[in-house]
Structures are given as structure tokens and as C-alpha cells.
C-alpha atoms as a PDB file:
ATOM      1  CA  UNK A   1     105.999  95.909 118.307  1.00  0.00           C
ATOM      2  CA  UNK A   2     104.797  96.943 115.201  1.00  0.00           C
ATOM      3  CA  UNK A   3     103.206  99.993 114.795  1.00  0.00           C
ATOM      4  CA  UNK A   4     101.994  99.679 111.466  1.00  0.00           C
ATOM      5  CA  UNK A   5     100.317  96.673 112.067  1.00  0.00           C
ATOM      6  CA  UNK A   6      97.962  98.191 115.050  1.00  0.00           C
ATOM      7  CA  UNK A   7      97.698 101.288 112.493  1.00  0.00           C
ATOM      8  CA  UNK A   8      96.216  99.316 110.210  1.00  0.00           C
ATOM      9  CA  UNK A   9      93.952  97.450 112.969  1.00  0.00           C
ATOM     10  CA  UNK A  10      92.421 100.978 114.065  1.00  0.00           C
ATOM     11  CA  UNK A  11      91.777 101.584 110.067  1.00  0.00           C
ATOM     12  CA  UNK A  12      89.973  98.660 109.377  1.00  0.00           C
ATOM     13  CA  UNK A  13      87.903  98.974 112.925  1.00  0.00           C
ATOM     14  CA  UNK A  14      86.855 102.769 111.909  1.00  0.00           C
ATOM     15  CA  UNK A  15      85.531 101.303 108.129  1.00  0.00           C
ATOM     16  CA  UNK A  16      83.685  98.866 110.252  1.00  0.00           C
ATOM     17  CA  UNK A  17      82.022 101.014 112.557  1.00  0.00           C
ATOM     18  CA  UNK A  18      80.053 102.680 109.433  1.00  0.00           C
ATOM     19  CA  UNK A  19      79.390  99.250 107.840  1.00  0.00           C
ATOM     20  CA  UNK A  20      78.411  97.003 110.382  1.00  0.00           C
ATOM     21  CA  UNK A  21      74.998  97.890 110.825  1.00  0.00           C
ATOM     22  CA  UNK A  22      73.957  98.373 107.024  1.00  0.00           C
ATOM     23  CA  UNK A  23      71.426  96.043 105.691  1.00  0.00           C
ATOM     24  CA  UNK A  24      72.608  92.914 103.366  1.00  0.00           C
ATOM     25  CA  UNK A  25      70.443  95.084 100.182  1.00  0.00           C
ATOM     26  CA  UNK A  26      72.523  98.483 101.585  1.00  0.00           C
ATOM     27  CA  UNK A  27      75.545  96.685 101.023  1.00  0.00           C
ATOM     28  CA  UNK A  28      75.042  95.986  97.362  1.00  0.00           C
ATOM     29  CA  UNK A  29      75.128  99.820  96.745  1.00  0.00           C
ATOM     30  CA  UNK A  30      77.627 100.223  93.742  1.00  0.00           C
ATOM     31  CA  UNK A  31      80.436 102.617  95.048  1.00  0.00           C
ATOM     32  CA  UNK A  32      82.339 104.985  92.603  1.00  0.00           C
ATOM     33  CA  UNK A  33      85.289 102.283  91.998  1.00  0.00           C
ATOM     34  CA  UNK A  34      84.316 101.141  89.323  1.00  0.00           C
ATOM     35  CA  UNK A  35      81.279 100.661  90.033  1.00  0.00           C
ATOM     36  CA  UNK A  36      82.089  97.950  92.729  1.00  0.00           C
ATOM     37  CA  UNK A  37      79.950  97.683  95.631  1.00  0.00           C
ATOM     38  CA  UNK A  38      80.406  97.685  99.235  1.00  0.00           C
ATOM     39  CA  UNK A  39      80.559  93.740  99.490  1.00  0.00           C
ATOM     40  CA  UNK A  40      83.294  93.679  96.077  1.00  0.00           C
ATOM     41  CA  UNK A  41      85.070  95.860  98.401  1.00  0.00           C
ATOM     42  CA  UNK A  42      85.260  93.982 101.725  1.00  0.00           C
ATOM     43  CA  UNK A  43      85.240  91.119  99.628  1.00  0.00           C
ATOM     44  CA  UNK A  44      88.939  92.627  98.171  1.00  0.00           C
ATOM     45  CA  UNK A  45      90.244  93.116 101.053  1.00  0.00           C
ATOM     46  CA  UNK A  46      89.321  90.328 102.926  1.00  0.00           C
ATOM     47  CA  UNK A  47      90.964  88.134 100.197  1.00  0.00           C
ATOM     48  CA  UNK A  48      94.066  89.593  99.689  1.00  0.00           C
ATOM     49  CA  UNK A  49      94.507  90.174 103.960  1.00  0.00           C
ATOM     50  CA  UNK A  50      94.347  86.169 103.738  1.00  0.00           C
ATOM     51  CA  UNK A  51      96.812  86.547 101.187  1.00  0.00           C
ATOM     52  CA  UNK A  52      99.204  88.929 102.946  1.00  0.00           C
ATOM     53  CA  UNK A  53      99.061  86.576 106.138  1.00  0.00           C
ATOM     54  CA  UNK A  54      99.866  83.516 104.290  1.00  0.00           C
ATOM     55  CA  UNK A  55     102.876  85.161 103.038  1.00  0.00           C
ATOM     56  CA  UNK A  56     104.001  85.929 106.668  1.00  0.00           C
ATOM     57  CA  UNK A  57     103.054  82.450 107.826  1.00  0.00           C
ATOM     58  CA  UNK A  58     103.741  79.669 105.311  1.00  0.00           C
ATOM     59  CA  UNK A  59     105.206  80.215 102.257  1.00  0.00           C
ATOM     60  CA  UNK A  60     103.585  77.083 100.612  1.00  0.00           C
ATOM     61  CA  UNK A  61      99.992  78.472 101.895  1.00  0.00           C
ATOM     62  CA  UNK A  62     101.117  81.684  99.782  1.00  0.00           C
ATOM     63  CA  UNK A  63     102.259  79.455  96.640  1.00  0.00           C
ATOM     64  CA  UNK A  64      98.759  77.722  96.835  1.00  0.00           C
ATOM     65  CA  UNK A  65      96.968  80.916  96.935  1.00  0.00           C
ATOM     66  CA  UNK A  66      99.109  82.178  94.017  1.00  0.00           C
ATOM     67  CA  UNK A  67      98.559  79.261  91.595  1.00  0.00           C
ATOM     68  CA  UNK A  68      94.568  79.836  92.711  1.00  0.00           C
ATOM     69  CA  UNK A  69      94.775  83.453  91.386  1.00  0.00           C
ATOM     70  CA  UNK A  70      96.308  82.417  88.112  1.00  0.00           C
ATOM     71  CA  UNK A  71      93.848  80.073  87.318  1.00  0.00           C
ATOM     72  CA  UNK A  72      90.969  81.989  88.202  1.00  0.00           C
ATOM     73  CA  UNK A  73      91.961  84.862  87.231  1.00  0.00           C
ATOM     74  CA  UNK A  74      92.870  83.596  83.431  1.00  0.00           C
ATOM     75  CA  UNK A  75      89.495  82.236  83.351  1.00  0.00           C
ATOM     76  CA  UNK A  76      87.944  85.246  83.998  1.00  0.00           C
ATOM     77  CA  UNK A  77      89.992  88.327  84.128  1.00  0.00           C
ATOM     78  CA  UNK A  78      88.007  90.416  86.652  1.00  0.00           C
ATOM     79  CA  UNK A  79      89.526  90.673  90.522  1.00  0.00           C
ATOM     80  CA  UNK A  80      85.950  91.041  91.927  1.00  0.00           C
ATOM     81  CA  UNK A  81      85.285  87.799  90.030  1.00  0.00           C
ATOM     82  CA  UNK A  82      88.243  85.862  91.687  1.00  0.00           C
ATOM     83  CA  UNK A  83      87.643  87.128  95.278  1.00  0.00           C
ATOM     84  CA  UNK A  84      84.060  86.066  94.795  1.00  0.00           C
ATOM     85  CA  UNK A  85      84.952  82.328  93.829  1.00  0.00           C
ATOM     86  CA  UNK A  86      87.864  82.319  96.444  1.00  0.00           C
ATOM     87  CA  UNK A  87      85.316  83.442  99.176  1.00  0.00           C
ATOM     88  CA  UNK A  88      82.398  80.598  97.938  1.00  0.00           C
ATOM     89  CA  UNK A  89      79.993  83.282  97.021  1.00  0.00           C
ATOM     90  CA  UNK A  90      79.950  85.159 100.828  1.00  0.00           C
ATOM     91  CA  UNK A  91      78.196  88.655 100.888  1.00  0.00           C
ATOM     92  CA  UNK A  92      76.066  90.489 103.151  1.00  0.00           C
ATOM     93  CA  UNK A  93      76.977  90.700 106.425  1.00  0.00           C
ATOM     94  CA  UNK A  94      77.983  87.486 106.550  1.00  0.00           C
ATOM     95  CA  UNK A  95      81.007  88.774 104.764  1.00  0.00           C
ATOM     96  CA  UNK A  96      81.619  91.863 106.690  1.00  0.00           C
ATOM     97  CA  UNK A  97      81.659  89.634 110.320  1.00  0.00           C
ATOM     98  CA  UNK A  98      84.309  86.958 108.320  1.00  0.00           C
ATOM     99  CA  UNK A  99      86.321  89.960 107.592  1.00  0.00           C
ATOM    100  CA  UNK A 100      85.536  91.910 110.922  1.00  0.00           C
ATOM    101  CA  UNK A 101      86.897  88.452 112.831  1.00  0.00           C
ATOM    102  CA  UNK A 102      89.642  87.953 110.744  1.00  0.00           C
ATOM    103  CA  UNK A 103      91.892  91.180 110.494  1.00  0.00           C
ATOM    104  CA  UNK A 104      92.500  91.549 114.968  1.00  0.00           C
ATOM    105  CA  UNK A 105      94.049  88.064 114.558  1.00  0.00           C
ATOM    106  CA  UNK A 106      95.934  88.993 111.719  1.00  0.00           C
ATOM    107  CA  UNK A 107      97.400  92.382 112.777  1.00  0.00           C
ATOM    108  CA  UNK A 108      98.517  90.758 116.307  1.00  0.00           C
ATOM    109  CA  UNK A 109     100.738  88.392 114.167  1.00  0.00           C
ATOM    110  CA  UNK A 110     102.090  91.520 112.189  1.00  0.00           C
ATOM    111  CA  UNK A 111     102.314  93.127 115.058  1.00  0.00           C
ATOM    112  CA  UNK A 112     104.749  90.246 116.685  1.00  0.00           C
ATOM    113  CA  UNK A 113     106.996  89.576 113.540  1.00  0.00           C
ATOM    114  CA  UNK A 114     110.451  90.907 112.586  1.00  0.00           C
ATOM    115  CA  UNK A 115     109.460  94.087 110.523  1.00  0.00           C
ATOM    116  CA  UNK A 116     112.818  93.535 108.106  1.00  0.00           C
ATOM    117  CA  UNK A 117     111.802  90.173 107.948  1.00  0.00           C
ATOM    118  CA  UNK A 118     111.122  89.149 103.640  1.00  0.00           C
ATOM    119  CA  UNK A 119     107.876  88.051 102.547  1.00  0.00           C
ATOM    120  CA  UNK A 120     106.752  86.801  99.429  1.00  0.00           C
ATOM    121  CA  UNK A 121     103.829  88.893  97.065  1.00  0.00           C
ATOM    122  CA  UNK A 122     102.626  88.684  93.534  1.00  0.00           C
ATOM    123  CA  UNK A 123     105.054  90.749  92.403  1.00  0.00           C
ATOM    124  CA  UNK A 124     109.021  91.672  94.426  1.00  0.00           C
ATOM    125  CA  UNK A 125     109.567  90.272  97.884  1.00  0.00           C
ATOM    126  CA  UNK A 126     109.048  93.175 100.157  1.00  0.00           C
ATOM    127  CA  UNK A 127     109.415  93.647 104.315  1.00  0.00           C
ATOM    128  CA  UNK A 128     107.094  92.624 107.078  1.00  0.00           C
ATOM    129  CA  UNK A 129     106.664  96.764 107.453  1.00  0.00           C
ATOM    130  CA  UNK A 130     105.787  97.505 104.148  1.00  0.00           C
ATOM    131  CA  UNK A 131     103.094  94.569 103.496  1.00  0.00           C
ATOM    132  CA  UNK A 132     101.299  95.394 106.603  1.00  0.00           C
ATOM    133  CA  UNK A 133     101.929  98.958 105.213  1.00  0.00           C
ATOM    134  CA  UNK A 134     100.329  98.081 102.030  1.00  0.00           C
ATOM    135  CA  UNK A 135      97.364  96.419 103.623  1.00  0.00           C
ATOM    136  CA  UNK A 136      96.691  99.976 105.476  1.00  0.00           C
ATOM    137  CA  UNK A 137      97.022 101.862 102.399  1.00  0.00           C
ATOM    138  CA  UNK A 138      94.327  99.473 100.394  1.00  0.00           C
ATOM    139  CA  UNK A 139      92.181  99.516 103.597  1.00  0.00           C
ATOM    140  CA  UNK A 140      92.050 103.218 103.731  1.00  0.00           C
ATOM    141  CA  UNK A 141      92.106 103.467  99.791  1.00  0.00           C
ATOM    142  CA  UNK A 142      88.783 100.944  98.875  1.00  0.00           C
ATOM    143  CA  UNK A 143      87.013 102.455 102.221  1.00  0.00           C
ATOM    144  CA  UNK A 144      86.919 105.985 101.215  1.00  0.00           C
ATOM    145  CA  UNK A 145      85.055 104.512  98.363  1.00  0.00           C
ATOM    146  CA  UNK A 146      82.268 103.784 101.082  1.00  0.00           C
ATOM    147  CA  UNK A 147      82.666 106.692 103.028  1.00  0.00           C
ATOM    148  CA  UNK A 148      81.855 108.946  99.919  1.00  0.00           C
ATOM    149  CA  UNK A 149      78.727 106.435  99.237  1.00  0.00           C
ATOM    150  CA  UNK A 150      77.682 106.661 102.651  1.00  0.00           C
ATOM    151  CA  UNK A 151      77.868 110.091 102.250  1.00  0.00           C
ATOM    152  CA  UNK A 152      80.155 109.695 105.708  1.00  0.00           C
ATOM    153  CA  UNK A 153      83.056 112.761 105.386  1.00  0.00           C
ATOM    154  CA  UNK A 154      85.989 110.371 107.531  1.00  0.00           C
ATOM    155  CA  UNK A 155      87.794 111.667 110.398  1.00  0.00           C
ATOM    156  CA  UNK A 156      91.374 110.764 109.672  1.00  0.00           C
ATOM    157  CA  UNK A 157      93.670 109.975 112.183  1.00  0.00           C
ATOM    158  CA  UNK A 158      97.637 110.611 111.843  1.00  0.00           C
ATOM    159  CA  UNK A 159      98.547 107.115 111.161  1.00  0.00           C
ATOM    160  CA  UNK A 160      97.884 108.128 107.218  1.00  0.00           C
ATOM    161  CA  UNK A 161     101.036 109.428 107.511  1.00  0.00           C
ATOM    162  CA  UNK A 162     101.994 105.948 106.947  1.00  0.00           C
ATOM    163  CA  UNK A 163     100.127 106.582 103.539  1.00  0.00           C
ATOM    164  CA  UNK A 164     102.087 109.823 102.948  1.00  0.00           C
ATOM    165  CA  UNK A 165     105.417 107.791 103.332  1.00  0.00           C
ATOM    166  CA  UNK A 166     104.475 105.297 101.123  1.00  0.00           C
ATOM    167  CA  UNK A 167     103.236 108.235  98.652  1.00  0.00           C
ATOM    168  CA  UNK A 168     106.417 110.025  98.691  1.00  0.00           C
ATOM    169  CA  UNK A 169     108.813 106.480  98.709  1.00  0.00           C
ATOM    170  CA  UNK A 170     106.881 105.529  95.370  1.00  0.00           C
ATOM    171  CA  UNK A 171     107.997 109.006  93.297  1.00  0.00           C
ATOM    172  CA  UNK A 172     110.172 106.645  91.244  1.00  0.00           C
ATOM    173  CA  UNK A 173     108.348 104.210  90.655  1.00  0.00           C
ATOM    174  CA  UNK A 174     105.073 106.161  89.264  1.00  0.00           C
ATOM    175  CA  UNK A 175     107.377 107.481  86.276  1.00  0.00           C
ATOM    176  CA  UNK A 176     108.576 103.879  85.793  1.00  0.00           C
ATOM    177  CA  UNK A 177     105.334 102.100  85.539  1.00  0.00           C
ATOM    178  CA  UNK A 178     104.349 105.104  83.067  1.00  0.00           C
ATOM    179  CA  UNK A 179     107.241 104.443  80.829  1.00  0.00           C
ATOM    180  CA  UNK A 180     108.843 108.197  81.624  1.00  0.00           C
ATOM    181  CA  UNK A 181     112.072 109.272  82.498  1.00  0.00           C
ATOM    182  CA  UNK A 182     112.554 109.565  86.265  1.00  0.00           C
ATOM    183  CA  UNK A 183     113.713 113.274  87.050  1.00  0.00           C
ATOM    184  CA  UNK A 184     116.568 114.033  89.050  1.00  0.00           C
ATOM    185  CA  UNK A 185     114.524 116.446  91.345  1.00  0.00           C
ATOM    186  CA  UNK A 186     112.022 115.248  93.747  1.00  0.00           C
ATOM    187  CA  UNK A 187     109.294 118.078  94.549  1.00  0.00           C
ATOM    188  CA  UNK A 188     109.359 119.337  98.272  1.00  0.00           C
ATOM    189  CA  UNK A 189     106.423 118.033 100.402  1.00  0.00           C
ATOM    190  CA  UNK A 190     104.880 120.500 103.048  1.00  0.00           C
ATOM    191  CA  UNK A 191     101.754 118.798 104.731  1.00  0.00           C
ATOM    192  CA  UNK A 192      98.956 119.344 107.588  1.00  0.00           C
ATOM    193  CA  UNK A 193      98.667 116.282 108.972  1.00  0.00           C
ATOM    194  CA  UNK A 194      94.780 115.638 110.527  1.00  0.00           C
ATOM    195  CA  UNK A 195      96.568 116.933 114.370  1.00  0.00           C
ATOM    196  CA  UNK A 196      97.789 119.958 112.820  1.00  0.00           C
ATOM    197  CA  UNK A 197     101.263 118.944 112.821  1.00  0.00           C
ATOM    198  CA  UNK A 198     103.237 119.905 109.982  1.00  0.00           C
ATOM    199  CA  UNK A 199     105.224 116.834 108.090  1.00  0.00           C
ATOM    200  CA  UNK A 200     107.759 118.038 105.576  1.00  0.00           C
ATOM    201  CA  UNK A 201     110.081 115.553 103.123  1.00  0.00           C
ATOM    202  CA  UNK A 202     112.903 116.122 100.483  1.00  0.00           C
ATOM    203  CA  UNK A 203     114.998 119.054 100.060  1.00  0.00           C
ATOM    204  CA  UNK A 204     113.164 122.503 100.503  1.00  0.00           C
ATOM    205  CA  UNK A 205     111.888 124.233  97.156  1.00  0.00           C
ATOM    206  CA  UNK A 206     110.015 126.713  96.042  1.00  0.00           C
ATOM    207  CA  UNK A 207     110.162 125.972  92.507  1.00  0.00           C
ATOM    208  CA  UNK A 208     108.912 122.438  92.834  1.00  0.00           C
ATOM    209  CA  UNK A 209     106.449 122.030  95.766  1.00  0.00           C
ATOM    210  CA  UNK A 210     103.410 120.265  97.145  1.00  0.00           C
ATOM    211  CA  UNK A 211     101.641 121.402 100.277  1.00  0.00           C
ATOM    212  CA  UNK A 212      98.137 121.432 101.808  1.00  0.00           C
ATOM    213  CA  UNK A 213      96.507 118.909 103.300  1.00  0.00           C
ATOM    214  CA  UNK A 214      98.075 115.212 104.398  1.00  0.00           C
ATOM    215  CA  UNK A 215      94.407 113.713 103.988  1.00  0.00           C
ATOM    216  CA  UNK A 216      94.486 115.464  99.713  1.00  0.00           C
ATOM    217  CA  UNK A 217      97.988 113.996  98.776  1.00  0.00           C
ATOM    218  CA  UNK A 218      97.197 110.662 100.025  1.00  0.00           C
ATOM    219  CA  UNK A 219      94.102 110.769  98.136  1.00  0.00           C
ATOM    220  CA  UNK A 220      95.512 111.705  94.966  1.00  0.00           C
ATOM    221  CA  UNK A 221      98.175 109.067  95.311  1.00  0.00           C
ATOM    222  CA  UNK A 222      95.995 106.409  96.061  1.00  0.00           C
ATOM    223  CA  UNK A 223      94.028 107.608  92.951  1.00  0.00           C
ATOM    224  CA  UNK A 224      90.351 108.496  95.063  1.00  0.00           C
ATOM    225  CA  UNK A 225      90.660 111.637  94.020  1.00  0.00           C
ATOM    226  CA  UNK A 226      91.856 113.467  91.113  1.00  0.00           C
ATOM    227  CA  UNK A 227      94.124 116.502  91.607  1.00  0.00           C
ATOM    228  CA  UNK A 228      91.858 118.846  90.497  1.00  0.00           C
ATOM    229  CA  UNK A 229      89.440 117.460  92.727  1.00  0.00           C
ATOM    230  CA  UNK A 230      91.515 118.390  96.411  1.00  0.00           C
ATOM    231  CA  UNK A 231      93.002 121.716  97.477  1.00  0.00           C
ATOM    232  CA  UNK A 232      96.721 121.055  97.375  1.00  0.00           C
ATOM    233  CA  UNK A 233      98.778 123.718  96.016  1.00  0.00           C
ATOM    234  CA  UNK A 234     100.933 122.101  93.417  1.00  0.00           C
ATOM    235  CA  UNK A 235     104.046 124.514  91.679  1.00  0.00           C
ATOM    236  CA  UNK A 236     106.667 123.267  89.094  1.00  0.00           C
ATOM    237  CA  UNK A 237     106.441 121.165  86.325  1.00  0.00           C
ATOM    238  CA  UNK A 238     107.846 118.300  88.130  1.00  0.00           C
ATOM    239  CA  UNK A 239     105.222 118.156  90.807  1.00  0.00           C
ATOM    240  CA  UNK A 240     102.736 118.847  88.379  1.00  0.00           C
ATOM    241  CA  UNK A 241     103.637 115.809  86.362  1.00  0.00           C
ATOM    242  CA  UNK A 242     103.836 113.378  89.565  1.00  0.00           C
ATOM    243  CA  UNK A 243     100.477 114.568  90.876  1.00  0.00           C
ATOM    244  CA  UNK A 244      98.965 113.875  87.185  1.00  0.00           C
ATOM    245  CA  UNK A 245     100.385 110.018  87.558  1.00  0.00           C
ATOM    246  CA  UNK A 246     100.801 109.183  90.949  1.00  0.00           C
ATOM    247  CA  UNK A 247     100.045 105.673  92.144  1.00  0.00           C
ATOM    248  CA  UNK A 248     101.336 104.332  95.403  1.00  0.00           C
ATOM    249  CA  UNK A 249     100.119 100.580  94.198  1.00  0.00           C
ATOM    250  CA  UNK A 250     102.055  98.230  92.529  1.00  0.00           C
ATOM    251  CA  UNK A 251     100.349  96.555  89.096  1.00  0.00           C
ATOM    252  CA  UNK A 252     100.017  98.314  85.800  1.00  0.00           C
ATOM    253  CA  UNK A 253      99.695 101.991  85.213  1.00  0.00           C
ATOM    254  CA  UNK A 254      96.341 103.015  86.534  1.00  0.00           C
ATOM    255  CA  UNK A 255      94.961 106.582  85.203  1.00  0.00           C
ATOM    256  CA  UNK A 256      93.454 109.029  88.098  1.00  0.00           C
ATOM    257  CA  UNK A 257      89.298 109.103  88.424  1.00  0.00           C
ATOM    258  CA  UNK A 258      88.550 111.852  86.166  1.00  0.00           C
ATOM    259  CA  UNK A 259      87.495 115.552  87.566  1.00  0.00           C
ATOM    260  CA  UNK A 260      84.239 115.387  89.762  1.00  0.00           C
ATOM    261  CA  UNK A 261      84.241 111.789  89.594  1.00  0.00           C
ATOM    262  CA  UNK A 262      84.638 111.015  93.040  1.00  0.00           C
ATOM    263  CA  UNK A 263      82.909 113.099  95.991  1.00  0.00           C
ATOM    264  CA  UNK A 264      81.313 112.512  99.120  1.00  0.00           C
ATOM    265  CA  UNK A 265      77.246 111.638  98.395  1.00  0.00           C
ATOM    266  CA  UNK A 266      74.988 113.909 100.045  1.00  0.00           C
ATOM    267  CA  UNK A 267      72.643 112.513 101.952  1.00  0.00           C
END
């Protein structure tokens, strides 16, 4: 069984549980992504959950969906603008319930498959564990956009050290995508996760070291927060840098929200 995949179940049931009673005018709030609202964002991940179970199931489902987003996409250039013609227009709660039914079904699939087993994505081939992985991260990613509009602080849970991982895994590849040299050093982690547990990774350090919270780093590498915005205590140059670029998503080099641009509303 995979854990991951009942991970990312529980995730996508807590997002529901502040959603599924909001009004279909409640849910056209604009969030602070980009000013997307809350159906562009269960609209995003609704589509690309389709898109991550086609790749598990058929491969020729996935090339159809693939040829789909180049065409639309060319035409138009905006994701929200694709997801909205590959859904027919769906918003409201008429969304949220096609994306509410949709995800059990698809975890219990990811659940049941080989987690080493290769499946196809728009970019690299990657593992059963990491897409399911991947699908957690953007599900607890776009939803703290509609905690913080909900003005809802989120209880995490310590499956975001699933998040962490991927965080700490993707140290490479944020100096890649930003066109710098990858250093040889990669800064100590020392984190609280949400049960109090300390979870530590790479070589102990002093000089180049991360630690506070679980819930900060993964918001900083998921880019929901900027650094100066969470209460990690970051020392070295080399940390420094990572937490200034950090971006546990594949696609082009995305730049942090600036300072202050991302809170929880009060209501």
C-alpha cells in the first residue's frame, strides 16, 4: 500500500471540509495566487489529478490529454484558461462535488500500484511515489491559497513531511532551473514537524543551517510564502541563497510572492 497516495486523500478531504459549504458567488473570491479564485483553483487541480491518473492508467489517454494542452494552451497561454475549456466551463459547486467524487477513486488506484512503477508527465518520466507525491504537494500548495482567503489558519498534519522530502530532494534542481552553479554543500535541515517530532536531513552544520518549523520550509518551497514572511532561522550563505529560490515544482523559474504578500485574511 501506498502511503502517499492515502496522504494525499486526507489532504484533499481537509481542503474540502472548508469549501464544501461556500456559496457558488463565495467561490469566485480571487485568492492571493495570482489573483485566481477558489474555482481556478479546484479547477487546477481537478484537471491535472485527471491528468496524473491517465498517466498511471493508459498511456494513450495521457498522450490525448497532452496534445489537448498544447493546443489550448498555444491558443491562449493562460493555465486557468485551459483547465476552464478542458472542464466545459464547470464552476460553483458543481465543480467542487466533480472534484470531491473524483480524487477517493483516484488515490485507491495510487494506492494499489507499484510505487517504482514509471509514468509518463509533461516533462521527465517520474515514479508512481513521486506523482502521487506531486499531486499532495500541489493540493496542499493551491489550498493554502484558500485557507489564507478564508481566513482559516490550517491544522497540518505530519504527512507534509512528504512535502519536506520533496523540498529537500529538489536542492539541485532550484539552482538549475535558475541558471546557478549547484554548490557542493547542502545546508543542514532541523525541523518541528506539526506532532512535535523533530525531522533532521543532510550532514549536521552550524555554518549552513535551516530550522524552525516543518509547516514554514514547506511554505517557502512551495513559494506561499516568502522567507521573510515565516520564522525559520536561516544561517550561511548557502541556505540563504536556496531559501531566496526555492521551488519544489517542476516548469520555469518561478520568483517567491514578495514580503507581506501572502497572509492569512482576518475575518
Amino acid at each position: 500500500m501506498l502511503d502517499q497516495a492515502l496522504d494525499f486523500k486526507n489532504e484533499c478531504d481537509a481542503l474540502y471540509e472548508v469549501i464544501r459549504s461556500l456559496s457558488n458567488e463565495d467561490l469566485k473570491q480571487k485568492t492571493g495566487f495570482k489573483e485566481w479564485t477558489i474555482n481556478n483553483i479546484i479547477g487546477h487541480l481537478h484537471t491535472w489529478n485527471i491528468a496524473a491518473n491517465r498517466s498511471l492508467t493508459s498511456d494513450s489517454e495521457f498522450a490525448n490529454y497532452v496534445s489537448l494542452f498544447n493546443v489550448e494552451y498555444s491558443k491562449r497561454q493562460k493555465m486557468s484558461d485551459f483547465e476552464n475549456v478542458f472542464l466545459e466551463g464547470r464552476e460553483g459547486q458543481d465543480l467542487i462535488e466533480l472534484w470531491h467524487k473524483f480524487y477517493p477513486e483516484m488515490s485507491n488506484r495510487f494506492k494499489e500500484a507499484d510505487p517504482k512503477k514509471r509514468v509518463k508527465w509533461m516533462g521527465p518520466d517520474m515514479s508512481v511515489k513521486s506523482s502521487i507525491t506531486a499531486r499532495l504537494m500541489e493540493t496542499w500548495a493551491h489550498g493554502q491559497a484558500v485557507y489564507d482567503i478564508l481566513g482559516i489558519v490550517r491544522k497540518n498534519q505530519d504527512h507534509i513531511k512528504n512535502i519536506t522530502v520533496l523540498g529537500n530532494n529538489t536542492f539541485k534542481w532550484c539552482y538549475t532551473v535558475h541558471g546557478k552553479k549547484v554548490p557542493s554543500i547542502v545546508p543542514h535541515l532541523k525541523l518541528t514537524a506539526p506532532s512535535g517530532e523533530i525531522w533532521t536531513f543532510n550532514d549536521v552544520s552550524n555554518d549552513d543551517l535551516i530550522e524552525g518549523n516543518a509547516e514554514d520550509f514547506c511554505q517557502v518551497v512551495t513559494q506561499v510564502r516568502n522567507i521573510a514572511d515565516v520564522s525559520l532561522n536561516v544561517v550561511g550563505e548557502i541556505a540563504n541563497e536556496w531559501m531566496s529560490i526555492a521551488q519544489c515544482f517542476a516548469g520555469p523559474p518561478e520568483q517567491p510572492p514578495k514580503p507581506g504578500a501572502r497572509f492569512t485574511s482576518i475575518r
